[in-house]
Protein backbone atom coordinates (compact mmCIF):
# COMPACT_ATOMS: atom_id res chain seq x y z
CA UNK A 1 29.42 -37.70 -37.32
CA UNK A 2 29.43 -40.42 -39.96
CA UNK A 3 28.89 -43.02 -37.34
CA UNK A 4 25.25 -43.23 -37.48
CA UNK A 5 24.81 -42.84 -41.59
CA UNK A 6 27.21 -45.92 -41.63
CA UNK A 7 24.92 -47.71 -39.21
CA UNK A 8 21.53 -47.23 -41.40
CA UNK A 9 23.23 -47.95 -44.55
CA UNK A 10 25.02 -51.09 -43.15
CA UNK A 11 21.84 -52.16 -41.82
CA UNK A 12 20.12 -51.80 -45.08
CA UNK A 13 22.72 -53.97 -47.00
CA UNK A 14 23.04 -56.49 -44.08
CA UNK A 15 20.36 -56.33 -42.02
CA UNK A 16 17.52 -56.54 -43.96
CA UNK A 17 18.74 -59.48 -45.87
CA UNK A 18 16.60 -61.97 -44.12
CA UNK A 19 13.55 -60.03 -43.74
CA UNK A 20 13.96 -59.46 -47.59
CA UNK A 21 14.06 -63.39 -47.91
CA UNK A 22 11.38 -63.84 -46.26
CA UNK A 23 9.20 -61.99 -48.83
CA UNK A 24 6.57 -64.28 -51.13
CA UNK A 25 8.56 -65.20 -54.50
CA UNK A 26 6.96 -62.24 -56.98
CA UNK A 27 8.08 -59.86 -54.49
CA UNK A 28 11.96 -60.47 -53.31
CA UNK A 29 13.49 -58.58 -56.12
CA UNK A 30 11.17 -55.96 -55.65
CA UNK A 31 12.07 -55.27 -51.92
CA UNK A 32 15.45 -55.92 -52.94
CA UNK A 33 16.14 -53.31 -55.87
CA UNK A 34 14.44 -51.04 -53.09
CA UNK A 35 17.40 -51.51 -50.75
CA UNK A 36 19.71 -51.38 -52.73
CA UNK A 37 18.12 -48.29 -54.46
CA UNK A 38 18.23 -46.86 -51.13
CA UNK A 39 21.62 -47.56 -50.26
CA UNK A 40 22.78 -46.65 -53.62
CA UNK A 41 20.99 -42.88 -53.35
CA UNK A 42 21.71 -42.36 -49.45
CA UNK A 43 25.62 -42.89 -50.22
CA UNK A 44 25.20 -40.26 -53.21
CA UNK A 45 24.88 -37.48 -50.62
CA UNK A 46 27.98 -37.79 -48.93
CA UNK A 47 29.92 -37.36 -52.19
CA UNK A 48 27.49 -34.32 -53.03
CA UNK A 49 28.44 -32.85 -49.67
CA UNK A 50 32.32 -32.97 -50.46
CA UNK A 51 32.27 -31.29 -53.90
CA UNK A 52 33.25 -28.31 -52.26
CA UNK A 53 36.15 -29.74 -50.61
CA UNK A 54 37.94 -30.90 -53.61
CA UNK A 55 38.94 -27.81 -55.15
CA UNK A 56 35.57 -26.71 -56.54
CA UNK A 57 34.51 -23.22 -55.44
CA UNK A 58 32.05 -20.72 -56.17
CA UNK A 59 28.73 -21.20 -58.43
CA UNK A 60 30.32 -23.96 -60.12
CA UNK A 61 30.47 -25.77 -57.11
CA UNK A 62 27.25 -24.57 -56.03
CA UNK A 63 25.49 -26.17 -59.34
CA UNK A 64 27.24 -29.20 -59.28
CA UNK A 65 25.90 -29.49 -55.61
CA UNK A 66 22.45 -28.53 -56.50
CA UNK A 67 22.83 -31.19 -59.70
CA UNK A 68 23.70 -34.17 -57.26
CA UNK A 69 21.17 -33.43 -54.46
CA UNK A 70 18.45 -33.15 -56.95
CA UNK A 71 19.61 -36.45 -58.83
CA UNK A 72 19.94 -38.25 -55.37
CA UNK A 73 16.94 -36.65 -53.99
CA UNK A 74 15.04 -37.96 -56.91
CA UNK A 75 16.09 -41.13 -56.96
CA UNK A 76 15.53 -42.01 -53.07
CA UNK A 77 11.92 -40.42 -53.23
CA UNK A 78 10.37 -40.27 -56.79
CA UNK A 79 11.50 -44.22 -58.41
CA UNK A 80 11.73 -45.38 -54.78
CA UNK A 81 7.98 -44.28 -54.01
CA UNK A 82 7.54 -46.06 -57.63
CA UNK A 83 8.92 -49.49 -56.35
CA UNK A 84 7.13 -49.62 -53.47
CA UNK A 85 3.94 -49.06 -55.73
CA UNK A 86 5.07 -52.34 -56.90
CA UNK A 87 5.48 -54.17 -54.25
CA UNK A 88 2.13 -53.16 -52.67
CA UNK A 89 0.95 -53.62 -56.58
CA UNK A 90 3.00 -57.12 -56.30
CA UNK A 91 1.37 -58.09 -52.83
CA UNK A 92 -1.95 -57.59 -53.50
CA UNK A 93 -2.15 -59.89 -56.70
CA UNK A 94 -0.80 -62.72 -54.85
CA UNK A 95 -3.18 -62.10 -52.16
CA UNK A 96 -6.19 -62.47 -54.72
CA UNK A 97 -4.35 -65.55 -56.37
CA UNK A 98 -4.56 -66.93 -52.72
CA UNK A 99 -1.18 -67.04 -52.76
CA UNK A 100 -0.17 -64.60 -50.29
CA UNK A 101 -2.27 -64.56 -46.66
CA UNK A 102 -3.35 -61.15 -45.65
């Protein structure tokens, strides 16, 4: 079952290395705190998921659950929606420095 999460998340850190090289110079670390921002909140779940199988039980479990989801959740959506404000933010100043061909 964890075949395919393994596959995204690899591709993220591996795969997108050389399309995130390939980004203009005011940009790169942009798209790359996004991947790894990305990888960093998609492996949070997993751990979330298991807090009920290490000995945790009941509405303690249940609110530690809730806690994670929420913190992952907004991580991978709220500051990851705020970086890619950037990069569009990033992108479109080098385009009107002529530095950056639309």
């Amino acid at each position: 079952p964890m075949v395919p999460f393994v596959y995204v998340v690899g591709t993220l850190v591996v795969g997108l290395g050389a399309a995130t090289a390939k980004q203009p110079e005011g940009v790169v670390d942009l798209v790359s705190a996004a991947r790894y921002l990305t990888v960093v909140s998609w492996l949070t779940y997993p751990f979330v998921y298991i807090v009920k199988n290490i000995g945790l039980a009941g509405s303690t479990a249940t609110m530690y659950e809730q806690i994670g989801y929420s913190a992952a959740d907004v991580t991978a959506k709220a500051v990851f929606g705020v970086l890619i404000w950037a990069i569009a933010n990033a992108k479109s100043r080098l385009e009107e420095e002529g530095k950056l061909r639309a």
